[in-house]
Protein backbone atom coordinates (compact mmCIF):
# COMPACT_ATOMS: atom_id res chain seq x y z
CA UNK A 1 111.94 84.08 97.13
CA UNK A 2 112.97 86.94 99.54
CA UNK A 3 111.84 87.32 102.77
CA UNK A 4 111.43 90.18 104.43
CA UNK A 5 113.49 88.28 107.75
CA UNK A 6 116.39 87.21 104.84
CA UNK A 7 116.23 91.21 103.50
CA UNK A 8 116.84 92.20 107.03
CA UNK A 9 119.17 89.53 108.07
CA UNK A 10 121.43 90.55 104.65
CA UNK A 11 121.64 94.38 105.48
CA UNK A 12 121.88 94.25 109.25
CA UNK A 13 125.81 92.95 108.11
CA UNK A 14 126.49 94.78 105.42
CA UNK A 15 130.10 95.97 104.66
CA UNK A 16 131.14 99.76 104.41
CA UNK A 17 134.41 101.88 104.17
CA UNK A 18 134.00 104.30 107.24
CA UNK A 19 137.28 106.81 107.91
CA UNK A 20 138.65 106.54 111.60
CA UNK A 21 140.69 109.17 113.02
CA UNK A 22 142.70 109.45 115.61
CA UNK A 23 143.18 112.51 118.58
CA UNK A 24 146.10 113.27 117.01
CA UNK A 25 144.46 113.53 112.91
CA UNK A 26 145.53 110.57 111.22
CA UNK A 27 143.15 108.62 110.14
CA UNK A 28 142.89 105.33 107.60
CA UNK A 29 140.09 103.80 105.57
CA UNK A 30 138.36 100.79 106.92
CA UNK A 31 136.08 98.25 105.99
CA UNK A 32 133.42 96.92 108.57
CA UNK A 33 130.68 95.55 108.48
CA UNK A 34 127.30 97.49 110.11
CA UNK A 35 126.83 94.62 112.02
CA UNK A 36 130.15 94.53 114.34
CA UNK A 37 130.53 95.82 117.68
CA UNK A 38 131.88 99.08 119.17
CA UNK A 39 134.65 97.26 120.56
CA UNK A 40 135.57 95.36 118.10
CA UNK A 41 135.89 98.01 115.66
CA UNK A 42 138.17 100.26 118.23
CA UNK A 43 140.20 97.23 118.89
CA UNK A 44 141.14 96.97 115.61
CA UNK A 45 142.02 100.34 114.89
CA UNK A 46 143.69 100.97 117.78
CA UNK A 47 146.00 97.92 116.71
CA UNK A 48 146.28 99.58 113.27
CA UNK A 49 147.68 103.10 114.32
CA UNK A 50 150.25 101.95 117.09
CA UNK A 51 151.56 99.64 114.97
CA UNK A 52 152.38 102.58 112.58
CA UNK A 53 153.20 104.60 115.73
CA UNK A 54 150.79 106.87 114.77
CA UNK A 55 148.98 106.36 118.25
CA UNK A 56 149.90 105.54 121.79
CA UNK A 57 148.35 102.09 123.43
CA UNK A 58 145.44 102.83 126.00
CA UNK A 59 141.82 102.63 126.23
CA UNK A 60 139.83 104.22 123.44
CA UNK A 61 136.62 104.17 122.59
CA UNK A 62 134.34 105.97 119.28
CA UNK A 63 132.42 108.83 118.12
CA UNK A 64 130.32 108.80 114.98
CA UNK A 65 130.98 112.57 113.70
CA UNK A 66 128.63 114.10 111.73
CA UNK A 67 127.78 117.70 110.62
CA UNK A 68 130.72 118.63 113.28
CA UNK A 69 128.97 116.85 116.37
CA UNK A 70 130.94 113.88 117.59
CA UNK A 71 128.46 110.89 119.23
CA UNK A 72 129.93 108.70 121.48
CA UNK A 73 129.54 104.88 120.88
CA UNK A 74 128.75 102.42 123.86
CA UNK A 75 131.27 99.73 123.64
CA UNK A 76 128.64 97.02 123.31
CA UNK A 77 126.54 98.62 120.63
CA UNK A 78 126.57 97.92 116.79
CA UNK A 79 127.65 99.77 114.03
CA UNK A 80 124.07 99.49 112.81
CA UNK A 81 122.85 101.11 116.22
CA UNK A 82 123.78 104.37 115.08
CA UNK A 83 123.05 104.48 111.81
CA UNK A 84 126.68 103.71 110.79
CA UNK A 85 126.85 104.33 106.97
CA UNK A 86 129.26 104.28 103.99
CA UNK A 87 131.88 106.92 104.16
CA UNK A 88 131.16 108.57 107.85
CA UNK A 89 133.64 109.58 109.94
CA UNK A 90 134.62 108.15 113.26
CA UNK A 91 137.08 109.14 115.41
CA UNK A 92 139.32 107.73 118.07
CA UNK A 93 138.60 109.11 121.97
CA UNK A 94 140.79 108.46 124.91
CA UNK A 95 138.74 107.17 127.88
CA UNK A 96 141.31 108.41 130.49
CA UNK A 97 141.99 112.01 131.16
CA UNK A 98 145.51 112.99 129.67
CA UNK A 99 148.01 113.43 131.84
CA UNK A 100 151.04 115.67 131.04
CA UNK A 101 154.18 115.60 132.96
């Protein structure tokens, strides 16, 4: 028998392909699940694109875009905070101002 605390329990971690991007426009399919953390999810990305030197190392955090408006994502929030569905877009944004020179 289902209950309505196992329905819940079995979407709140349900895995998706999302697209991050980074500042710089490559981006890579992931899977996550709706349940992770911000964090989490930026870590791993992060770690994706400098290892393919497609991204410097520093502090990044996310933005769920959407019909051209990027959101930002606390750190500590969920995937499933925002509404984080199959096939959105999220994209990579530094936390420090650039500095040229």
């Amino acid at each position: 028998m289902n209950t309505l605390g196992g329905l819940e329990a079995a979407t709140q971690n349900k895995v998706i392909e999302v697209t991050i991007r980074t500042p710089a426009g490559h981006h890579h399919e992931f899977e996550v699940r709706t349940h992770e953390r911000v964090d989490k999810v930026v870590r791993e990305a992060v770690s994706y694109f400098v290892d393919r030197h497609e991204l410097d190392t520093g502090e990044y955090g996310l933005a769920l875009v959407r019909d051209g408006v990027a959101q930002p994502l606390e750190d500590a929030a969920r995937l499933e905070d925002y509404a984080v569905r199959q096939g959105d877009v999220l994209a990579l944004v530094t936390k420090q101002p650039q500095i040229d020179g």
